[in-house]
PDB file of N, CA and C in Angstrom:
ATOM      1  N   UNK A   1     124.273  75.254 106.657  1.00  0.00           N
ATOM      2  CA  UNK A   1     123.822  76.173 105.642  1.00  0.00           C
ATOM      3  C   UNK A   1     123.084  77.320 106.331  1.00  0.00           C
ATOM      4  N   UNK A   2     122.877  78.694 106.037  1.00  0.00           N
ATOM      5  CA  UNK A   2     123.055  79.716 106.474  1.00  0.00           C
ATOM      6  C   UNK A   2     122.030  80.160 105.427  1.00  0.00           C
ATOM      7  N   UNK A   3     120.697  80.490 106.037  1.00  0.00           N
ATOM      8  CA  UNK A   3     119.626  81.030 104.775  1.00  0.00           C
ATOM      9  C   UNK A   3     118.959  81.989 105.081  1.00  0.00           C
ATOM     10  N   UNK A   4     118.982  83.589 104.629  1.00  0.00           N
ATOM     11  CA  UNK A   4     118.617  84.975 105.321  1.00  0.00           C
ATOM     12  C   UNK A   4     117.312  85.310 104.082  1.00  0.00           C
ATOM     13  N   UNK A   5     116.257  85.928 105.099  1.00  0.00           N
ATOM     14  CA  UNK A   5     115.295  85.870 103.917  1.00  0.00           C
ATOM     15  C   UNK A   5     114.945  87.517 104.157  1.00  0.00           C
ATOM     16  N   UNK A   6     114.410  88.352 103.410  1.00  0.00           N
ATOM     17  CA  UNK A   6     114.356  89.792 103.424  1.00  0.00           C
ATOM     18  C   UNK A   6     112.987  90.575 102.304  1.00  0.00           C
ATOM     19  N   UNK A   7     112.801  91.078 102.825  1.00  0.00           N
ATOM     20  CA  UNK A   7     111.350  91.985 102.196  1.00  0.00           C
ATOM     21  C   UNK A   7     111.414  93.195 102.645  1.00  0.00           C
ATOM     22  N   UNK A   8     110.932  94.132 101.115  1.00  0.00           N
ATOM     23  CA  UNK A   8     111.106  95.785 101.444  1.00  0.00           C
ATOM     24  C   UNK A   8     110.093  95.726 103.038  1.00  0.00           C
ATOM     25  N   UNK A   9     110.335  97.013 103.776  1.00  0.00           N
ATOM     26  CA  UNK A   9     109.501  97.239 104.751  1.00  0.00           C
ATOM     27  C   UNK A   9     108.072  97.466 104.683  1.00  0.00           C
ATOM     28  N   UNK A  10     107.571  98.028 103.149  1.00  0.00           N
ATOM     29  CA  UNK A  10     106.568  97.828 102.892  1.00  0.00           C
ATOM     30  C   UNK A  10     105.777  97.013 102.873  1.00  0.00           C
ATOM     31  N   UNK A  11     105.943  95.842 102.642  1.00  0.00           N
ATOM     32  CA  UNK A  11     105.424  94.630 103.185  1.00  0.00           C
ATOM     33  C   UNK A  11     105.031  93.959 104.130  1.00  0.00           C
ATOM     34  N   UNK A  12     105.714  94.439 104.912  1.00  0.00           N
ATOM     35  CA  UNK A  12     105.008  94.376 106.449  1.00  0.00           C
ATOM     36  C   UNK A  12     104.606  95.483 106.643  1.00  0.00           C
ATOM     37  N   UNK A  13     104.011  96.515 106.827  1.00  0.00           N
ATOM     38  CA  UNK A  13     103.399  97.912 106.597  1.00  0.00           C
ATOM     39  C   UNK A  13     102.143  97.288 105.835  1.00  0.00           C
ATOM     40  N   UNK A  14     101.692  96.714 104.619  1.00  0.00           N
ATOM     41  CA  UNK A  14     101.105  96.402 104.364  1.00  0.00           C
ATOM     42  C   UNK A  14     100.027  94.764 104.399  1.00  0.00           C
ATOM     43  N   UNK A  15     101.091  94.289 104.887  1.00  0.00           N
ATOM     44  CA  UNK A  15     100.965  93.020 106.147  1.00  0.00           C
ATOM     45  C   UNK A  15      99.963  93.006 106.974  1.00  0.00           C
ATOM     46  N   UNK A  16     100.564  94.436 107.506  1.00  0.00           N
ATOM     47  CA  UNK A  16      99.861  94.732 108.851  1.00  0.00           C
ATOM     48  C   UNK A  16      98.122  95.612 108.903  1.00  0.00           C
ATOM     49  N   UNK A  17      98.093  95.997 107.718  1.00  0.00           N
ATOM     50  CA  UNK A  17      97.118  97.300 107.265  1.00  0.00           C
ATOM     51  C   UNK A  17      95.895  96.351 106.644  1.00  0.00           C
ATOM     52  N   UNK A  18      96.285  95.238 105.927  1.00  0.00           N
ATOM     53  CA  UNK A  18      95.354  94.355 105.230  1.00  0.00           C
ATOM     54  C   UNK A  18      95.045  92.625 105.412  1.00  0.00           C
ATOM     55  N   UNK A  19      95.990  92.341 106.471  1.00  0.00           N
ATOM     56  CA  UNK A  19      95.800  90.564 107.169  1.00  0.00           C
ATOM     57  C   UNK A  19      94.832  91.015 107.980  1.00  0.00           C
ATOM     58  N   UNK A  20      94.769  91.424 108.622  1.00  0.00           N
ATOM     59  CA  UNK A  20      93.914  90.819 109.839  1.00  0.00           C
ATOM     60  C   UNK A  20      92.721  91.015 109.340  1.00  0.00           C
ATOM     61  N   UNK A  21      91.816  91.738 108.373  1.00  0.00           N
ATOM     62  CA  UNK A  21      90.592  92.325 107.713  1.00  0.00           C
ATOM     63  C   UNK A  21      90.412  90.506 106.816  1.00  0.00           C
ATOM     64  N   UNK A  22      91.458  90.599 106.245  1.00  0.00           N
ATOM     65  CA  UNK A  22      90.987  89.127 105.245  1.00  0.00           C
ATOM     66  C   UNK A  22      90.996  87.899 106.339  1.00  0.00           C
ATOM     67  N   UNK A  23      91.603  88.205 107.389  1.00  0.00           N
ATOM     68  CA  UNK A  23      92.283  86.626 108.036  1.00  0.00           C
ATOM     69  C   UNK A  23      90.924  86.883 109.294  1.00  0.00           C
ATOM     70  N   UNK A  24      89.687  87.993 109.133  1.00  0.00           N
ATOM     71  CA  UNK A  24      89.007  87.706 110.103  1.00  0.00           C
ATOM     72  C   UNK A  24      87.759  86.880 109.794  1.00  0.00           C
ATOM     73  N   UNK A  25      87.467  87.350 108.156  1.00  0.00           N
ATOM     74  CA  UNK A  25      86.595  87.110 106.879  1.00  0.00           C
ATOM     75  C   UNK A  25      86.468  85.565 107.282  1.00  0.00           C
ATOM     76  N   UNK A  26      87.654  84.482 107.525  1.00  0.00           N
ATOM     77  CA  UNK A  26      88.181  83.189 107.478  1.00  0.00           C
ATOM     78  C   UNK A  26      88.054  83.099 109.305  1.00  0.00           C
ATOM     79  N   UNK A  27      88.196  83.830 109.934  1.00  0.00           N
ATOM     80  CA  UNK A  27      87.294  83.261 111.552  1.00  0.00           C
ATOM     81  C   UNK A  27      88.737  83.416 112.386  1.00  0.00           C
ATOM     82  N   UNK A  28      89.624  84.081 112.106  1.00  0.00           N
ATOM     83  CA  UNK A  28      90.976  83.801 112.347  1.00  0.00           C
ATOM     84  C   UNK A  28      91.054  85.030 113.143  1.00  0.00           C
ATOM     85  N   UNK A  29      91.521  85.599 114.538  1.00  0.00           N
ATOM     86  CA  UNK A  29      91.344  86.418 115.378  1.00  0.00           C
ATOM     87  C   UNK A  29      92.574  87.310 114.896  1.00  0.00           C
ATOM     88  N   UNK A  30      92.260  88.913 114.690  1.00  0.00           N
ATOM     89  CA  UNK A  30      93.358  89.659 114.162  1.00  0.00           C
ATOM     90  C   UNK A  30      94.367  89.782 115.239  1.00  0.00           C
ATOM     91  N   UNK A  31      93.903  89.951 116.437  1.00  0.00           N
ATOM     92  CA  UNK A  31      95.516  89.949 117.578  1.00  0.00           C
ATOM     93  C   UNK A  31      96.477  88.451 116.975  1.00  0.00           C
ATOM     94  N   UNK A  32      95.605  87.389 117.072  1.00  0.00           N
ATOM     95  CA  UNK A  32      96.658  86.561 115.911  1.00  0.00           C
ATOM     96  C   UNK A  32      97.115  86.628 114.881  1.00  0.00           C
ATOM     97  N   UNK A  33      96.343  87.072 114.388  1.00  0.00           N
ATOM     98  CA  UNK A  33      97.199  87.303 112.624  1.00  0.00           C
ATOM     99  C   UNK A  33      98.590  88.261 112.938  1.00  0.00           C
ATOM    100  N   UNK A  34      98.264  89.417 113.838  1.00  0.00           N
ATOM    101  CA  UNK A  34      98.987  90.286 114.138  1.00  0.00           C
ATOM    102  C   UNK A  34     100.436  90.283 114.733  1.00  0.00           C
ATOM    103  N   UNK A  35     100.417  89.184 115.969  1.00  0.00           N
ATOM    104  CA  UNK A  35     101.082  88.195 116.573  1.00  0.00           C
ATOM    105  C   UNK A  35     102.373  87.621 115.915  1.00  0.00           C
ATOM    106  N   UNK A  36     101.264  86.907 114.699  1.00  0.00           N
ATOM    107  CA  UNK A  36     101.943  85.683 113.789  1.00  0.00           C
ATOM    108  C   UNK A  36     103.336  87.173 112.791  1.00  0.00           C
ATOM    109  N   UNK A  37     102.453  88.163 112.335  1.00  0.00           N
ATOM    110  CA  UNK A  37     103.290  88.906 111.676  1.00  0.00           C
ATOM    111  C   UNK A  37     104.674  89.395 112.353  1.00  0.00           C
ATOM    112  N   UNK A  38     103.832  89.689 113.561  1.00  0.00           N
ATOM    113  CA  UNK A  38     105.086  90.083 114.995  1.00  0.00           C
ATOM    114  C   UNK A  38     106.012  89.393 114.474  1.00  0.00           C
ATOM    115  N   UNK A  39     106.261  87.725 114.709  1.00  0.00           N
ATOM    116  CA  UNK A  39     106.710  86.669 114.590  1.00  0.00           C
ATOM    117  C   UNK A  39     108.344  86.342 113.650  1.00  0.00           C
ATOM    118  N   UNK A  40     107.323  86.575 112.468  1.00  0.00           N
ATOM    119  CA  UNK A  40     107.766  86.477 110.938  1.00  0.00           C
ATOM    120  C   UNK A  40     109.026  87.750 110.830  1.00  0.00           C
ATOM    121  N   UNK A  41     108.465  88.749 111.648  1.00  0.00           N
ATOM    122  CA  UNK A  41     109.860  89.789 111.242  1.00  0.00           C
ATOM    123  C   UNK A  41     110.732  89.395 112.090  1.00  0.00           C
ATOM    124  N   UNK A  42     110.991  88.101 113.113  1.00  0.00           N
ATOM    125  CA  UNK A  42     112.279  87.585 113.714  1.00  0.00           C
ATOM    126  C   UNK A  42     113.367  86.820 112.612  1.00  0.00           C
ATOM    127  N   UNK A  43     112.284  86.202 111.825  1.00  0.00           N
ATOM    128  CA  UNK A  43     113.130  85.658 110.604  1.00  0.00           C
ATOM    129  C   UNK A  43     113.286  86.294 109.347  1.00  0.00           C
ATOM    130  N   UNK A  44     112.317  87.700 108.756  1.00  0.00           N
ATOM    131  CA  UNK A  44     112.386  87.831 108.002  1.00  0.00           C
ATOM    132  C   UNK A  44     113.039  89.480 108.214  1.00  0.00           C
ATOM    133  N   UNK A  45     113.868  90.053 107.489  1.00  0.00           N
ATOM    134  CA  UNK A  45     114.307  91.057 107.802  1.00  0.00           C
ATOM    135  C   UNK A  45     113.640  91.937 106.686  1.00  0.00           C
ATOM    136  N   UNK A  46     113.127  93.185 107.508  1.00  0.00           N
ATOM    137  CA  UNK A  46     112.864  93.919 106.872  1.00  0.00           C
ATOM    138  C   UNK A  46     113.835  95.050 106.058  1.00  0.00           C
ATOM    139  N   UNK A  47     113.587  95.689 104.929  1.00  0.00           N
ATOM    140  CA  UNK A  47     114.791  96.414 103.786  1.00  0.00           C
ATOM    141  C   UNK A  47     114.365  97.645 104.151  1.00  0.00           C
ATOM    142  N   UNK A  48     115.064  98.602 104.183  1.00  0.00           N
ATOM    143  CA  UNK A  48     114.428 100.134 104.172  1.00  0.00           C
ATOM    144  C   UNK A  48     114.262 100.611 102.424  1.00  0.00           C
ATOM    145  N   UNK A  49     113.412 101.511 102.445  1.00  0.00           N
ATOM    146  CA  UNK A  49     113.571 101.890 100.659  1.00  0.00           C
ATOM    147  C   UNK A  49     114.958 102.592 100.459  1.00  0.00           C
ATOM    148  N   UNK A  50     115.506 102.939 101.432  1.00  0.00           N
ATOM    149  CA  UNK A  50     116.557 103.673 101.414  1.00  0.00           C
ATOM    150  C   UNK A  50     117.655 102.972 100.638  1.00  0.00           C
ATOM    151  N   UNK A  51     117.849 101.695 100.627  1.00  0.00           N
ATOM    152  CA  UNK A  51     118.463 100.488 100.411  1.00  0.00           C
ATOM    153  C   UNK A  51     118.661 100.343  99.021  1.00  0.00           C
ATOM    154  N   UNK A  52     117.475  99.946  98.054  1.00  0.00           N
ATOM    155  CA  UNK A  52     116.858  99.908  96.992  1.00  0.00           C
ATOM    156  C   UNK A  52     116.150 100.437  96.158  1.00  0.00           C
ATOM    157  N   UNK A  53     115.968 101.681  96.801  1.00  0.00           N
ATOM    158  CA  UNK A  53     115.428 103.077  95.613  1.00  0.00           C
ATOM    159  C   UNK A  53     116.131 103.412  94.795  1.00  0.00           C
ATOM    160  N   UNK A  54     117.537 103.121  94.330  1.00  0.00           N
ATOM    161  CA  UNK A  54     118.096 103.686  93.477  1.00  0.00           C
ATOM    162  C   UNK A  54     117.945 102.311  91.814  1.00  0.00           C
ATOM    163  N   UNK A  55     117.166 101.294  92.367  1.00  0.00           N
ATOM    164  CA  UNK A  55     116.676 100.624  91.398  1.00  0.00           C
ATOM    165  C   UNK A  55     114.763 100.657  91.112  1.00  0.00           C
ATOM    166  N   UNK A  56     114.428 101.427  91.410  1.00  0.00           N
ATOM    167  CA  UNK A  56     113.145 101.993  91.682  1.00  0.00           C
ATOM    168  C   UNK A  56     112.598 102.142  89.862  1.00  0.00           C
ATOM    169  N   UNK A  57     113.426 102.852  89.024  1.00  0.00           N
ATOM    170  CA  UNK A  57     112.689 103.196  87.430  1.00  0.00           C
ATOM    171  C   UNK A  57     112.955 101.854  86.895  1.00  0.00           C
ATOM    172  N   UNK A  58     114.172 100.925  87.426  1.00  0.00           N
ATOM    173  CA  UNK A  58     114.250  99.738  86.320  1.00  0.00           C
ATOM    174  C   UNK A  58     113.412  98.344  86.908  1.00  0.00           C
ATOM    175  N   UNK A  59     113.142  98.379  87.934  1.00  0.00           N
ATOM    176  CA  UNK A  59     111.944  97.458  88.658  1.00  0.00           C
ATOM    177  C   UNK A  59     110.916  97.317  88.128  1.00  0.00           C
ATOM    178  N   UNK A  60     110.266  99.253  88.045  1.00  0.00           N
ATOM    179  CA  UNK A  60     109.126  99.372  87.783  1.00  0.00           C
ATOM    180  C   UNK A  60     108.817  98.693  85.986  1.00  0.00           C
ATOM    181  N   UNK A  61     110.405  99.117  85.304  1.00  0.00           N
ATOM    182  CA  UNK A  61     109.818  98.938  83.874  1.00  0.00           C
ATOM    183  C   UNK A  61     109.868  97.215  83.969  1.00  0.00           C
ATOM    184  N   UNK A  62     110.078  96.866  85.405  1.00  0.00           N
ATOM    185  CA  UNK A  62     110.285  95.129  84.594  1.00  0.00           C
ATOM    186  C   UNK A  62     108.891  94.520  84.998  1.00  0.00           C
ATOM    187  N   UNK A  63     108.259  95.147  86.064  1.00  0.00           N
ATOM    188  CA  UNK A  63     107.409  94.461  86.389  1.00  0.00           C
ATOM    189  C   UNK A  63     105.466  95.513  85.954  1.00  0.00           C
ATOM    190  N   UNK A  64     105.871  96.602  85.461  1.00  0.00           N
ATOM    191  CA  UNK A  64     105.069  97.342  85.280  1.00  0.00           C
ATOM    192  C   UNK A  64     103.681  96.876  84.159  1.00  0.00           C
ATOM    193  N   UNK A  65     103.994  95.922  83.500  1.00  0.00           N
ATOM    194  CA  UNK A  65     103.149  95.184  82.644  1.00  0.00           C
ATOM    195  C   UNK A  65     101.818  94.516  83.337  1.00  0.00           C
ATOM    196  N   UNK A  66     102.508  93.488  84.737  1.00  0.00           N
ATOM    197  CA  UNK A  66     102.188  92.876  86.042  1.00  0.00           C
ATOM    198  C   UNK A  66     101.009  93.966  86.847  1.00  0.00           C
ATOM    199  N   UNK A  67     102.159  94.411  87.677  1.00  0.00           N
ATOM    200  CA  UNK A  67     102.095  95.097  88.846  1.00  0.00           C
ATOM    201  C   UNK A  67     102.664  95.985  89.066  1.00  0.00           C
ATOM    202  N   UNK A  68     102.613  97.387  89.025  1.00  0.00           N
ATOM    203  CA  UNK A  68     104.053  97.915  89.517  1.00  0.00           C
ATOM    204  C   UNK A  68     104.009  98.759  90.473  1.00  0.00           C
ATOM    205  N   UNK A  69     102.724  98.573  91.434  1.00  0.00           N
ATOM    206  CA  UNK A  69     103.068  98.607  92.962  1.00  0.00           C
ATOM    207  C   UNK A  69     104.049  97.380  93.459  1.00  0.00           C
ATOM    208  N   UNK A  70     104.300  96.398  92.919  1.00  0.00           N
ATOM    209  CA  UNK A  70     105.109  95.519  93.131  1.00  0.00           C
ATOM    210  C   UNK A  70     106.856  95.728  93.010  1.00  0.00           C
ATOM    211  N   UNK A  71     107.024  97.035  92.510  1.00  0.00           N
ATOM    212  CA  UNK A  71     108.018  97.002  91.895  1.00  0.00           C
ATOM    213  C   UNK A  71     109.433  97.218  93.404  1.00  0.00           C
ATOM    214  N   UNK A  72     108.878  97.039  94.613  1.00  0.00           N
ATOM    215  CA  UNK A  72     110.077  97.144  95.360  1.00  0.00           C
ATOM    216  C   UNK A  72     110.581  95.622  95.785  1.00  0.00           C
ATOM    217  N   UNK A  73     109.886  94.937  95.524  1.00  0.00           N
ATOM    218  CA  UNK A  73     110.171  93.244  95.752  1.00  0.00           C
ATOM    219  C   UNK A  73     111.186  93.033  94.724  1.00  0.00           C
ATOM    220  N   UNK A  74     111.200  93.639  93.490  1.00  0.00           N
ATOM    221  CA  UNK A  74     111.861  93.559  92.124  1.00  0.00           C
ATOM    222  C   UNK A  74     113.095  94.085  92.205  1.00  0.00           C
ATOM    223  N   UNK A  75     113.044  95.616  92.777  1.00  0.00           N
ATOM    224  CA  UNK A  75     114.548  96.130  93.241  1.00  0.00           C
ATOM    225  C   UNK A  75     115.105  95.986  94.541  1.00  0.00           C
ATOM    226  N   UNK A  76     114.382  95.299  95.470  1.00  0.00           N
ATOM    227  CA  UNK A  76     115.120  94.770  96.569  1.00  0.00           C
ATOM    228  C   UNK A  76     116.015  93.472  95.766  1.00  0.00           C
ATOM    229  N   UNK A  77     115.421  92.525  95.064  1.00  0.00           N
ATOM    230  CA  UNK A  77     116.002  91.501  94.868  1.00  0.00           C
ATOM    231  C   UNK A  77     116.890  92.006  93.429  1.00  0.00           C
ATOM    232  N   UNK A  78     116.843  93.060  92.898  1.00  0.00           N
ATOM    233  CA  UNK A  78     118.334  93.076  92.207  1.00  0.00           C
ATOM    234  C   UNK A  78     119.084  93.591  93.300  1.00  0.00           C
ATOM    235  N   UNK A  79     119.237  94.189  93.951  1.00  0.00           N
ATOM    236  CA  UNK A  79     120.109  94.858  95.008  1.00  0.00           C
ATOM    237  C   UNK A  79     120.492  93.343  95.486  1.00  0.00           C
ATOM    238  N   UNK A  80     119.985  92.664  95.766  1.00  0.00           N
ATOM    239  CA  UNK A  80     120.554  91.609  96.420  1.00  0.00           C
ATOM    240  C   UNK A  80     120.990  90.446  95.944  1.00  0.00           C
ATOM    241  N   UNK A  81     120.820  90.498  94.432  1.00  0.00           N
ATOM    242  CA  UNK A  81     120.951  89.605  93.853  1.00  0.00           C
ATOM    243  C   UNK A  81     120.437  87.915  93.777  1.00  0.00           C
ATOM    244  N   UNK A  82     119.043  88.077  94.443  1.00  0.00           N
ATOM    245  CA  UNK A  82     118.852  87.248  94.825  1.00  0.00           C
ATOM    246  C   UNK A  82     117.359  86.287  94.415  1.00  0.00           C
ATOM    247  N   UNK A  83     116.686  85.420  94.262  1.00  0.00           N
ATOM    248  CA  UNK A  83     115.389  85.051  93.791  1.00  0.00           C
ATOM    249  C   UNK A  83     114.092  85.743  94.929  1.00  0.00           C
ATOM    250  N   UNK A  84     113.246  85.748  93.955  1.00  0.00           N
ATOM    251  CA  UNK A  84     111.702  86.550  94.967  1.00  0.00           C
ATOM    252  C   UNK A  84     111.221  84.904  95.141  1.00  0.00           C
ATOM    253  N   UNK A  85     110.851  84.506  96.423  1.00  0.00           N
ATOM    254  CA  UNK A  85     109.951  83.843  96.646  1.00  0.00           C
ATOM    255  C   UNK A  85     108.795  83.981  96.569  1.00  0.00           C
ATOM    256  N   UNK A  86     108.090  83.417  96.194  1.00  0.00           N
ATOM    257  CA  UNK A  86     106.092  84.147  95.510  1.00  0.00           C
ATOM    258  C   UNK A  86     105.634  82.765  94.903  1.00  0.00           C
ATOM    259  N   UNK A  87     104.583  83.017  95.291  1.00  0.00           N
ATOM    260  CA  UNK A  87     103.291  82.279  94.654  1.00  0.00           C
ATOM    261  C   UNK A  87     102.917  82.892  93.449  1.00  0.00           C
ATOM    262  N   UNK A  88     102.667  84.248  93.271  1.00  0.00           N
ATOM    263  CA  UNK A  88     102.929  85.190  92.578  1.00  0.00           C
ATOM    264  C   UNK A  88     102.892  85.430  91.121  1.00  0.00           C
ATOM    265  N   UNK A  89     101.800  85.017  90.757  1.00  0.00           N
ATOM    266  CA  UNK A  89     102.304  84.842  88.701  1.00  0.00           C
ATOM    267  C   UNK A  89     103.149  85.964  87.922  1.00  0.00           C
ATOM    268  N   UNK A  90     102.817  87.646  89.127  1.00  0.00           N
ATOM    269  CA  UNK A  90     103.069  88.820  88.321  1.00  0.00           C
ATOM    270  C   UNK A  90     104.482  88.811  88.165  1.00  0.00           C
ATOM    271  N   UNK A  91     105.471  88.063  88.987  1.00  0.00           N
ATOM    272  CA  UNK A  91     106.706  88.381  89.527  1.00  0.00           C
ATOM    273  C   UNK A  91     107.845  87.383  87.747  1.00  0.00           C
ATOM    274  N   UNK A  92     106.711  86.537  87.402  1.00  0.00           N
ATOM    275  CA  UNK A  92     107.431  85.652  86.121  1.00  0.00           C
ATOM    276  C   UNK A  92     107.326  86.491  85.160  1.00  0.00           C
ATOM    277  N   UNK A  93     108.971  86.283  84.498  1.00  0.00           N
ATOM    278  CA  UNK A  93     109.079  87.432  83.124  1.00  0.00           C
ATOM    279  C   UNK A  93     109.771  88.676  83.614  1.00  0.00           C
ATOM    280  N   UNK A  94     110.015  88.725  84.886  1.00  0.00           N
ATOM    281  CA  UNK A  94     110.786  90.243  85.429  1.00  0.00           C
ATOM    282  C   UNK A  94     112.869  90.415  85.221  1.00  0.00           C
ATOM    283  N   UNK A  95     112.628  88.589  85.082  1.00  0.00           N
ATOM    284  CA  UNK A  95     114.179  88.450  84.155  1.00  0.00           C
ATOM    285  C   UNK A  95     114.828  88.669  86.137  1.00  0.00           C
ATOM    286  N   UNK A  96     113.957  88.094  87.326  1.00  0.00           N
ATOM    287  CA  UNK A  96     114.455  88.160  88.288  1.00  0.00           C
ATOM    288  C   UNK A  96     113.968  86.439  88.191  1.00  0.00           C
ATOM    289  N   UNK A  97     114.666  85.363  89.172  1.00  0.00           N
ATOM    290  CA  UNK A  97     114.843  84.312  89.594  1.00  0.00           C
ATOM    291  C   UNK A  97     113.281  84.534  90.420  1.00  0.00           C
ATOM    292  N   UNK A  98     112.359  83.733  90.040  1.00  0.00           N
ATOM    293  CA  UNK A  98     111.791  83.443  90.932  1.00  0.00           C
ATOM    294  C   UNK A  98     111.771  81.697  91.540  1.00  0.00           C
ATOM    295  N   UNK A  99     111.391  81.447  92.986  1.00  0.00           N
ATOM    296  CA  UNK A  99     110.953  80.183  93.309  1.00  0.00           C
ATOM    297  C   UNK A  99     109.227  80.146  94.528  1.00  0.00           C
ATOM    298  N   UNK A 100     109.225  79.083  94.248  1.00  0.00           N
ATOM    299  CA  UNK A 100     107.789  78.798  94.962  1.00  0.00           C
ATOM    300  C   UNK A 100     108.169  78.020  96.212  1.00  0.00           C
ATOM    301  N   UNK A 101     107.080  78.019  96.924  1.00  0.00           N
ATOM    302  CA  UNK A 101     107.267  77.469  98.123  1.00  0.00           C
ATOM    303  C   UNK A 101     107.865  76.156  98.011  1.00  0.00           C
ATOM    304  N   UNK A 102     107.406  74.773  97.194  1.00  0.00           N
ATOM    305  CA  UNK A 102     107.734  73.263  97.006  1.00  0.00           C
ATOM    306  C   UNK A 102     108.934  73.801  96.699  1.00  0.00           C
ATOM    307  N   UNK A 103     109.635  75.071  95.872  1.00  0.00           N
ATOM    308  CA  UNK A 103     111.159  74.750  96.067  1.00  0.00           C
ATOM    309  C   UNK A 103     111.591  75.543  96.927  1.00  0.00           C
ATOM    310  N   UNK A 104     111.486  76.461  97.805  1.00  0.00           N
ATOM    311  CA  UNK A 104     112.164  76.577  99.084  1.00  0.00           C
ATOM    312  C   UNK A 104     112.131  75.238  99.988  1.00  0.00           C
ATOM    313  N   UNK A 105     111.147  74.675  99.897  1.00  0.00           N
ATOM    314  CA  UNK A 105     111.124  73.318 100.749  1.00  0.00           C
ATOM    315  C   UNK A 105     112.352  72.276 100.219  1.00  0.00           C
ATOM    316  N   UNK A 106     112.228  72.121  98.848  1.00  0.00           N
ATOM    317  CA  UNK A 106     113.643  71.704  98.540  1.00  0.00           C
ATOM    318  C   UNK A 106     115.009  71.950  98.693  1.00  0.00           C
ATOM    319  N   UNK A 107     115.193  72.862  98.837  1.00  0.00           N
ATOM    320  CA  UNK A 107     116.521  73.933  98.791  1.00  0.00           C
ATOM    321  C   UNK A 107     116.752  73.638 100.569  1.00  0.00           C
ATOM    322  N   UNK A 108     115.452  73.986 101.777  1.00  0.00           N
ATOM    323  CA  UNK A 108     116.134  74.036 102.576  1.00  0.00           C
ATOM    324  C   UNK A 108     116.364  72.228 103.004  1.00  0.00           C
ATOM    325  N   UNK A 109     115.687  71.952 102.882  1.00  0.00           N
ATOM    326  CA  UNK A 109     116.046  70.048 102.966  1.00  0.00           C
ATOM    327  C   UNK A 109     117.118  69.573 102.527  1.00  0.00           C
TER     328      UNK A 109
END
């Protein structure tokens, strides 16, 4: 089985701008946090907006109630047709598939 996981680029842009400030708060050294993010973009591929801006007004109206700085997680995953993984309460009700971590753990097992 063959499992590709993907996030607008903003997300790591913002990854990078606001972990290491919270993850130092918790005693956690930012060259690590930083590291660990390094890391994460081997498996996680980053999206350009270039990709998914052309779902940019219908994102926003799905998740705009929520969040709708959120709204490129929303049109990356119609572009891709695919579920948002999140912990995430804002992301339920966007009429996009969401799952949580206990079921990615299922799915990949």
């Amino acid at each position: 089985m063959k499992v590709q996981f993907f996030t607008p680029n903003c997300c790591f842009t913002d990854a990078a701008k606001y972990l290491p400030a919270l993850l130092e708060k918790k005693g956690v050294d930012s060259e690590i946090s930083l590291q660990s993010l390094a890391d994460l973009a081997f498996l996680v591929q980053a999206v350009d907006a270039s990709q998914y801006g052309l779902y940019e007004q219908e994102a926003k109206a799905r998740i705009a109630i929520r969040d709708v700085d959120d709204w490129p997680i929303v049109a990356l995953a119609m572009v891709l047709d695919c579920p948002i993984w999140t912990e995430d309460a804002d992301f339920f009700g966007t009429g996009m598939a969401t799952w949580t971590t206990d079921q990615v753990h299922l799915y990949l097992d």
